[in-house]
Protein backbone atom coordinates (compact mmCIF):
# COMPACT_ATOMS: atom_id res chain seq x y z
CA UNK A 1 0.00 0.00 0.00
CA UNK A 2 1.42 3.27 -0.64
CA UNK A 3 0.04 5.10 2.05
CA UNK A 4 2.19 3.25 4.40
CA UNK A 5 4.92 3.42 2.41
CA UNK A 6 5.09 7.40 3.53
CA UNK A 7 4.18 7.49 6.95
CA UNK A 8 6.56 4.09 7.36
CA UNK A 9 9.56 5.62 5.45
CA UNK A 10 8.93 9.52 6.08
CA UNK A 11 8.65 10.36 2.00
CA UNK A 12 6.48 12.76 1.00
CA UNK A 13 6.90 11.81 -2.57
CA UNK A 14 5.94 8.05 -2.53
CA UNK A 15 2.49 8.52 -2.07
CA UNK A 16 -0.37 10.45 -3.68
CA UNK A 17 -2.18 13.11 -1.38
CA UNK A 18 -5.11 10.97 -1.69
CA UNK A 19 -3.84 8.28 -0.28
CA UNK A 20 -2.15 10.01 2.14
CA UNK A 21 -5.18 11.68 3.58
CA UNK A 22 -6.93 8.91 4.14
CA UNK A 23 -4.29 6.69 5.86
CA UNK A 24 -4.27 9.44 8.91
CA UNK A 25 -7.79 9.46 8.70
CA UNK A 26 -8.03 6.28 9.18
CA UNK A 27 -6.52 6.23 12.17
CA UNK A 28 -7.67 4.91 15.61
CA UNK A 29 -5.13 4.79 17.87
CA UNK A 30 -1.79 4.97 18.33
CA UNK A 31 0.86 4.14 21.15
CA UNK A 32 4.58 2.73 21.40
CA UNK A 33 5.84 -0.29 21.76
CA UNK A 34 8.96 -2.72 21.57
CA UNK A 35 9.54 -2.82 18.07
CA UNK A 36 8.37 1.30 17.79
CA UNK A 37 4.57 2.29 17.23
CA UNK A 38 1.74 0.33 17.16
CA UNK A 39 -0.84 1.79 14.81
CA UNK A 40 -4.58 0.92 14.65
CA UNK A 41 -5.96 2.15 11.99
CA UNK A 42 -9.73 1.34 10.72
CA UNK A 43 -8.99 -1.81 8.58
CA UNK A 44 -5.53 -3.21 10.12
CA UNK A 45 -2.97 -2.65 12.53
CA UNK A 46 0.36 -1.80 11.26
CA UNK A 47 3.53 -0.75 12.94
CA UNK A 48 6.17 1.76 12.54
CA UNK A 49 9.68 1.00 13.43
CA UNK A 50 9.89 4.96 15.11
CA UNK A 51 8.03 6.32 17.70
CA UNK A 52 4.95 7.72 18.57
CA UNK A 53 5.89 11.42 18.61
CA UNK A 54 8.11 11.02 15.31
CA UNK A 55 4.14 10.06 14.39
CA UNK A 56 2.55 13.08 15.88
CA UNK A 57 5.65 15.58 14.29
CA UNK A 58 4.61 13.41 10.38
CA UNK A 59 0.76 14.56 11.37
CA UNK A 60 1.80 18.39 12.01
CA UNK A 61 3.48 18.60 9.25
CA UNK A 62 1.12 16.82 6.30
CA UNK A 63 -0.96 19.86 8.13
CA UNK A 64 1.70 22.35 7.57
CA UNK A 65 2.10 23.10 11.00
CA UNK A 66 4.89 21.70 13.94
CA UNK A 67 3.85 20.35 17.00
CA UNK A 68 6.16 22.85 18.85
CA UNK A 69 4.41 26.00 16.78
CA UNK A 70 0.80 24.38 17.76
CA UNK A 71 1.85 24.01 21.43
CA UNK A 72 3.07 27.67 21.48
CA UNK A 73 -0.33 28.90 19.56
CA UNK A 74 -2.70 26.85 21.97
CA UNK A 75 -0.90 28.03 24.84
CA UNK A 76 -1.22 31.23 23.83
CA UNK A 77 -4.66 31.51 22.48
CA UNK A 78 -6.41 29.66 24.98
CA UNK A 79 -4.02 29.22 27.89
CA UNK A 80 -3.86 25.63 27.81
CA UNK A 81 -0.62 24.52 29.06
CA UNK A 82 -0.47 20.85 29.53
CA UNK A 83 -2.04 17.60 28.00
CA UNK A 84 -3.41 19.38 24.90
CA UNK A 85 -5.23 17.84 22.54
CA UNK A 86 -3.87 17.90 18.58
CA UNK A 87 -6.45 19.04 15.97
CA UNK A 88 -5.19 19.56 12.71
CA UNK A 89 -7.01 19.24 9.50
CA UNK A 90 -8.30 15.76 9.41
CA UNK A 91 -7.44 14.16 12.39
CA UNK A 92 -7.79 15.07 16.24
CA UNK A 93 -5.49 13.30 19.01
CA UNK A 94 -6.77 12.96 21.85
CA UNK A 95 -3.14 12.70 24.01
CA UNK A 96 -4.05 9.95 27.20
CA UNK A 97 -1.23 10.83 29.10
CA UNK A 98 1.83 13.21 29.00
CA UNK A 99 2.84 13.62 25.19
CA UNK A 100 6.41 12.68 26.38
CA UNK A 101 5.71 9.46 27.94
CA UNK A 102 6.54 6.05 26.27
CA UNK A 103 2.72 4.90 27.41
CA UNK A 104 1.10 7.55 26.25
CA UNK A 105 -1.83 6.64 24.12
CA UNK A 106 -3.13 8.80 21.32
CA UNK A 107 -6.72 8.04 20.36
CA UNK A 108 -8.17 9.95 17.09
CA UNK A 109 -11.23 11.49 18.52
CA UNK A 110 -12.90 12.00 14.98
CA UNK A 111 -13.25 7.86 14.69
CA UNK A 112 -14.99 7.63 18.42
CA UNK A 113 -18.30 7.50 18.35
CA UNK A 114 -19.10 6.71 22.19
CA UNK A 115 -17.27 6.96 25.24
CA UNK A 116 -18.51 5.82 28.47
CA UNK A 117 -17.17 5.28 31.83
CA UNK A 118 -16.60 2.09 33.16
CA UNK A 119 -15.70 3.37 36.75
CA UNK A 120 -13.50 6.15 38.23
CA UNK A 121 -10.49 5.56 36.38
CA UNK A 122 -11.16 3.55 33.35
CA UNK A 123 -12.39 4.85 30.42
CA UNK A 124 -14.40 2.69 27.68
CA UNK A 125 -13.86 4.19 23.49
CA UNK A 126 -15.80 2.77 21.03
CA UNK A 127 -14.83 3.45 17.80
CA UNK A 128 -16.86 3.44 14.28
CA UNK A 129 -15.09 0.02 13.22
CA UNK A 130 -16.46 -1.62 16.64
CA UNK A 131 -13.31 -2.12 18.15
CA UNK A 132 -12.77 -1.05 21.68
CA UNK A 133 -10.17 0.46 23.76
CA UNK A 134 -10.05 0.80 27.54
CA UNK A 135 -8.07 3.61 28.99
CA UNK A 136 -7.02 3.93 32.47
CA UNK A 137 -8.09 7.88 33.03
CA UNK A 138 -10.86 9.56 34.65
CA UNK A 139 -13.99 10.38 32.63
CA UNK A 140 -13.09 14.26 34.11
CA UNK A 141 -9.91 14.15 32.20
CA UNK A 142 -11.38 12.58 29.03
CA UNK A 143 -14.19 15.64 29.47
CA UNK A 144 -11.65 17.94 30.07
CA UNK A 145 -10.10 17.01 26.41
CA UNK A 146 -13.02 16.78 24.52
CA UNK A 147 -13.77 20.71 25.98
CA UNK A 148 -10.50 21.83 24.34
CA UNK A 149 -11.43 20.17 21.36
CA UNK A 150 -14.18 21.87 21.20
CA UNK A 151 -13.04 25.49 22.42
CA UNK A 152 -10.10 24.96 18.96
CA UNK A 153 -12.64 23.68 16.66
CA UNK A 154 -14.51 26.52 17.50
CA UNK A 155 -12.05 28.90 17.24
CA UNK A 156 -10.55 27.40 13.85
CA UNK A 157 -14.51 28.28 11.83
């Protein structure tokens, strides 16, 4: 698939914009693991042999943006300082834990279509393609996202 072939090998000329576009947008989830990032995307899991946030840098700049200039604009903008969430063109990461940390878990919010709590610190996300994914966080911290979402999205009409 040439899709994969970018994101996998970092080349923005082995792959059609097309293609492209709908590869992130097919994104789930994301998080890292032993052999570098485990993606989920809508009709297979793949992995990528970097990490996460080499992931998250790719997705800010296919949206002609860098996660560092984001950060900076959010902060300043809105005043949100930590545990942001990501919304760029297509896509919207929800960031489950510090952005830094290896088991940090980024969930595409535009794929969920419910999220209910299961008790005070685990999280249930059901996604359009029926999987599910448990998170250990609060539903207050998952609300506490989705209001930032929504305060950008706003902002960005």
């Amino acid at each position: 698939m040439s899709f994969n072939v970018f994101v996998l090998n970092n080349d923005l000329n082995k792959t059609s914009k097309l293609n492209l576009i709908n590869f992130y947008q097919s994104i789930e989830y994301f998080y890292n693991n032993n052999d570098g990032t485990k993606i989920i995307t809508i009709n297979e899991d793949l992995t990528y042999k970097y990490s996460a946030m080499n992931l998250v840098y790719i997705l800010c700049n296919i949206s002609l943006t860098s996660l560092n200039s984001y950060n900076k604009s959010i902060r300043k903008i809105f005043n949100f300082k930590y545990n942001n969430p990501i919304v760029l063109n297509k896509i919207t990461l929800l960031v489950i834990g510090n952005i830094n940390n290896y088991d940090t878990v980024f969930i595409n919010y535009n794929n969920v279509y419910e999220i209910k709590s299961i008790n005070e610190d685990k999280v249930l996300f059901k996604f359009y393609s029926n999987r599910e994914l448990i998170i250990n966080k609060g539903h207050d911290y998952i609300d506490k996202q989705i209001d930032k979402i929504t305060n950008v999205k706003r902002y960005l009409k």
